[in-house]
N, C-alpha and C. Protein backbone atom coordinates (compact mmCIF):
# COMPACT_ATOMS: atom_id res chain seq x y z
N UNK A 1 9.33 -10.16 -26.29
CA UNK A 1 8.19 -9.93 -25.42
C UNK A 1 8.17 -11.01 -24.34
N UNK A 2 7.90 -10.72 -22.90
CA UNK A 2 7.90 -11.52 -22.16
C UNK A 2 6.34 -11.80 -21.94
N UNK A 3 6.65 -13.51 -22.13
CA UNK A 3 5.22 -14.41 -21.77
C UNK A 3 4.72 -14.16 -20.43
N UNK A 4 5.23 -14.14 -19.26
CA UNK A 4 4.90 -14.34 -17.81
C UNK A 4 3.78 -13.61 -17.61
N UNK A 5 3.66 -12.24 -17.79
CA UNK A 5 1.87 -11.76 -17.84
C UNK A 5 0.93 -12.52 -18.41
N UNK A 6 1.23 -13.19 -19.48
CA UNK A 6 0.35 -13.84 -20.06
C UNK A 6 -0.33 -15.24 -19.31
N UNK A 7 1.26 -15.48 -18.86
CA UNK A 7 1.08 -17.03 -17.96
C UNK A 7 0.35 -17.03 -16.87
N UNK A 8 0.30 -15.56 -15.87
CA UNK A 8 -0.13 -15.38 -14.96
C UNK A 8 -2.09 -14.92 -15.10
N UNK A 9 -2.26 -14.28 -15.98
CA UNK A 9 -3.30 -14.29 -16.32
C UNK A 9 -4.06 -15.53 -17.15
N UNK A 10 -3.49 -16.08 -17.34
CA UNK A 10 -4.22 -17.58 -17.66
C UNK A 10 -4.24 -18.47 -16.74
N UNK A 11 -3.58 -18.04 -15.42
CA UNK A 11 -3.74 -18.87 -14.42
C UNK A 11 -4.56 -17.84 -13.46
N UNK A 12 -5.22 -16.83 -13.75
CA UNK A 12 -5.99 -16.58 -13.07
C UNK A 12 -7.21 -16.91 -13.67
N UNK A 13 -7.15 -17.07 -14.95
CA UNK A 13 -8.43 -17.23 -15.46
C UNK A 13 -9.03 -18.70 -15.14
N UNK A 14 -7.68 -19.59 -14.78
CA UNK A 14 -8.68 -20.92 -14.87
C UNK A 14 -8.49 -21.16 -13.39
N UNK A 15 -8.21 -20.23 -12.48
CA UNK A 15 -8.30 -20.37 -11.08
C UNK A 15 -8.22 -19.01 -10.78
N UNK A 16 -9.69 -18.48 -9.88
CA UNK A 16 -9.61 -17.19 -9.93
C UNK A 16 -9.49 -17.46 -8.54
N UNK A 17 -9.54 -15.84 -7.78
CA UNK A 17 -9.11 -15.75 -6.75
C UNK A 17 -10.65 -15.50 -5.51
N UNK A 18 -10.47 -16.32 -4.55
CA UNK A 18 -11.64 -15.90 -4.03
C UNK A 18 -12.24 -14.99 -3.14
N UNK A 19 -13.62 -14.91 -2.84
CA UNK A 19 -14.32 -13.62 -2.70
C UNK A 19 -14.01 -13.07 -1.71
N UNK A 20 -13.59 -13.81 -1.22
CA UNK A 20 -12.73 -12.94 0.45
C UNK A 20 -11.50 -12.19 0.21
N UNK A 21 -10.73 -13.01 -0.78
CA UNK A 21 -9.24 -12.48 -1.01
C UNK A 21 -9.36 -11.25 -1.68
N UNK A 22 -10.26 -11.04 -2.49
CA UNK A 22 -10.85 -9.21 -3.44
C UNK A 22 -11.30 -8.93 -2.60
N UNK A 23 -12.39 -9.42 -1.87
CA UNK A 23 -12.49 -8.31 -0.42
C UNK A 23 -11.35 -7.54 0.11
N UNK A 24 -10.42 -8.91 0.74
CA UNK A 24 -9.07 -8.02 0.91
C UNK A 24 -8.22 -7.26 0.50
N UNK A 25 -8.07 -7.91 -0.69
CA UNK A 25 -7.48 -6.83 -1.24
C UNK A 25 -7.70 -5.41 -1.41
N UNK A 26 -9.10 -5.46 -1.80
CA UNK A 26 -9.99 -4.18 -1.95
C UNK A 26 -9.97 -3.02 -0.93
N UNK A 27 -10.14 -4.00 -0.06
CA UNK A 27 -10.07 -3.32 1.57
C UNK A 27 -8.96 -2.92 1.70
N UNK A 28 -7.62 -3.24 1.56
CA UNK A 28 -6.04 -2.69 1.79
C UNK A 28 -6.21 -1.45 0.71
N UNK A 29 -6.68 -1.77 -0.52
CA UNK A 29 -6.61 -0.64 -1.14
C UNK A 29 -7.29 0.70 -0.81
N UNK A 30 -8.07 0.57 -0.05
CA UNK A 30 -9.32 1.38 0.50
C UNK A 30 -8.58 2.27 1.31
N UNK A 31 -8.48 1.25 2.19
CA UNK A 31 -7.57 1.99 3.63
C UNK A 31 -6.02 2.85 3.08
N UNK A 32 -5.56 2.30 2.23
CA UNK A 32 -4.01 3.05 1.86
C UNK A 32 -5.03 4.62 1.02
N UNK A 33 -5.50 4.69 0.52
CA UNK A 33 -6.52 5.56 -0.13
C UNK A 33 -7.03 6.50 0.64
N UNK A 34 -7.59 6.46 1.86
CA UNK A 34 -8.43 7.05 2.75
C UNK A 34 -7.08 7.92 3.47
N UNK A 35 -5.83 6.84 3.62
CA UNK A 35 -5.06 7.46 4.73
C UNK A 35 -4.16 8.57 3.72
N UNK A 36 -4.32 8.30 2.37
CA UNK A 36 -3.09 9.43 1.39
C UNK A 36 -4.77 10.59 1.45
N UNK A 37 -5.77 10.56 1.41
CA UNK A 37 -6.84 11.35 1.37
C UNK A 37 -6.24 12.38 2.15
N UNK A 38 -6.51 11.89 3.67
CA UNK A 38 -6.37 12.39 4.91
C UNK A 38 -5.22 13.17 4.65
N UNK A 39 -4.07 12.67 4.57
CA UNK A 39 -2.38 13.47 4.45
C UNK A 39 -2.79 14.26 3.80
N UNK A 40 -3.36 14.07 2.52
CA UNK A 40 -3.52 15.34 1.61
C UNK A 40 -4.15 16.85 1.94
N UNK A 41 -5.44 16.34 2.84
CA UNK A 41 -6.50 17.21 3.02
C UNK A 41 -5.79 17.91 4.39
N UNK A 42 -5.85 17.29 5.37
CA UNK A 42 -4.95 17.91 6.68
C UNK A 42 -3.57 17.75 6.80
N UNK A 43 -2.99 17.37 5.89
CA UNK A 43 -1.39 17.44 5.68
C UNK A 43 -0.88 16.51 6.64
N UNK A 44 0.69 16.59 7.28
CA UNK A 44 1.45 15.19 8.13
C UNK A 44 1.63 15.89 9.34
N UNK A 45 1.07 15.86 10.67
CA UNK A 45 0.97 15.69 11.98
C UNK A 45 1.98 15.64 12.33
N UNK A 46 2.72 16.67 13.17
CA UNK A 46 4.33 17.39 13.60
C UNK A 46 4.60 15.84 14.26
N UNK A 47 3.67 15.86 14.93
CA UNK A 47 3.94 14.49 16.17
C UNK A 47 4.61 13.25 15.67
N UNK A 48 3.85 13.19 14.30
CA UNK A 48 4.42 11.82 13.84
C UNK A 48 5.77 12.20 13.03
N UNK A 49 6.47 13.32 12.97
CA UNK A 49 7.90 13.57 12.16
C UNK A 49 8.75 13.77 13.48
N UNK A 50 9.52 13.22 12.97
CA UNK A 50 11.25 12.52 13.89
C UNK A 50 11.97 14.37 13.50
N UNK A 51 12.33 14.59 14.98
CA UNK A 51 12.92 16.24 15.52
C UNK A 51 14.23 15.44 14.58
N UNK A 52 14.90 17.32 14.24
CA UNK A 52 15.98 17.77 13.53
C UNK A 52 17.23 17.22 14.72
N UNK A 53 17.87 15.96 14.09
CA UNK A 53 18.72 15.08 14.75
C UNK A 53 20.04 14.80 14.38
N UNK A 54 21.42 15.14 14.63
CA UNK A 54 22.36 15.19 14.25
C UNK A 54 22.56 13.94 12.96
N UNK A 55 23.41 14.06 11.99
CA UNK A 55 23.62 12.93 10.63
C UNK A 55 24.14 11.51 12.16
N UNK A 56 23.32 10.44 11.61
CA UNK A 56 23.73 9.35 11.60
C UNK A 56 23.80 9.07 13.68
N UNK A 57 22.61 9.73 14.16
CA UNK A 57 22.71 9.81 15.79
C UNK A 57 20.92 9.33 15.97
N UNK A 58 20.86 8.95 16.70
CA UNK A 58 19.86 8.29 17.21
C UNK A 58 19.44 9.27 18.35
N UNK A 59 18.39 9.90 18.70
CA UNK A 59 18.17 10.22 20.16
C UNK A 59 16.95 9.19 20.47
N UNK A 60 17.08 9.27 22.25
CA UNK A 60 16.15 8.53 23.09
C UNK A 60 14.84 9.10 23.35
């Protein structure tokens, strides 16, 4: 069994993380959440998919 979860959670426990940084975090999680919502509900926007382009060619 590997210790390192263990180690890491005992170092959060005696130094937690602060209230801004769970804000942030929270908030990144929010936003990645909202934007797989969106894809889901109105699907992926032609605009943002790269046209049918020969193997291994770049167009301008």
């Amino acid at each position: 069994m590997n210790l390192r979860p263990f180690l890491r959670m005992a170092k959060w426990a005696h130094n937690p993380p602060s209230a801004s940084r769970v804000k942030l975090v929270f908030g990144a999680i929010a936003i990645c959440l909202i934007v797989f919502a969106f894809e889901r509900v109105f699907g992926w926007p032609d605009w943002l998919s790269m046209p049918d382009t020969p193997k291994g060619r770049i167009t301008k």
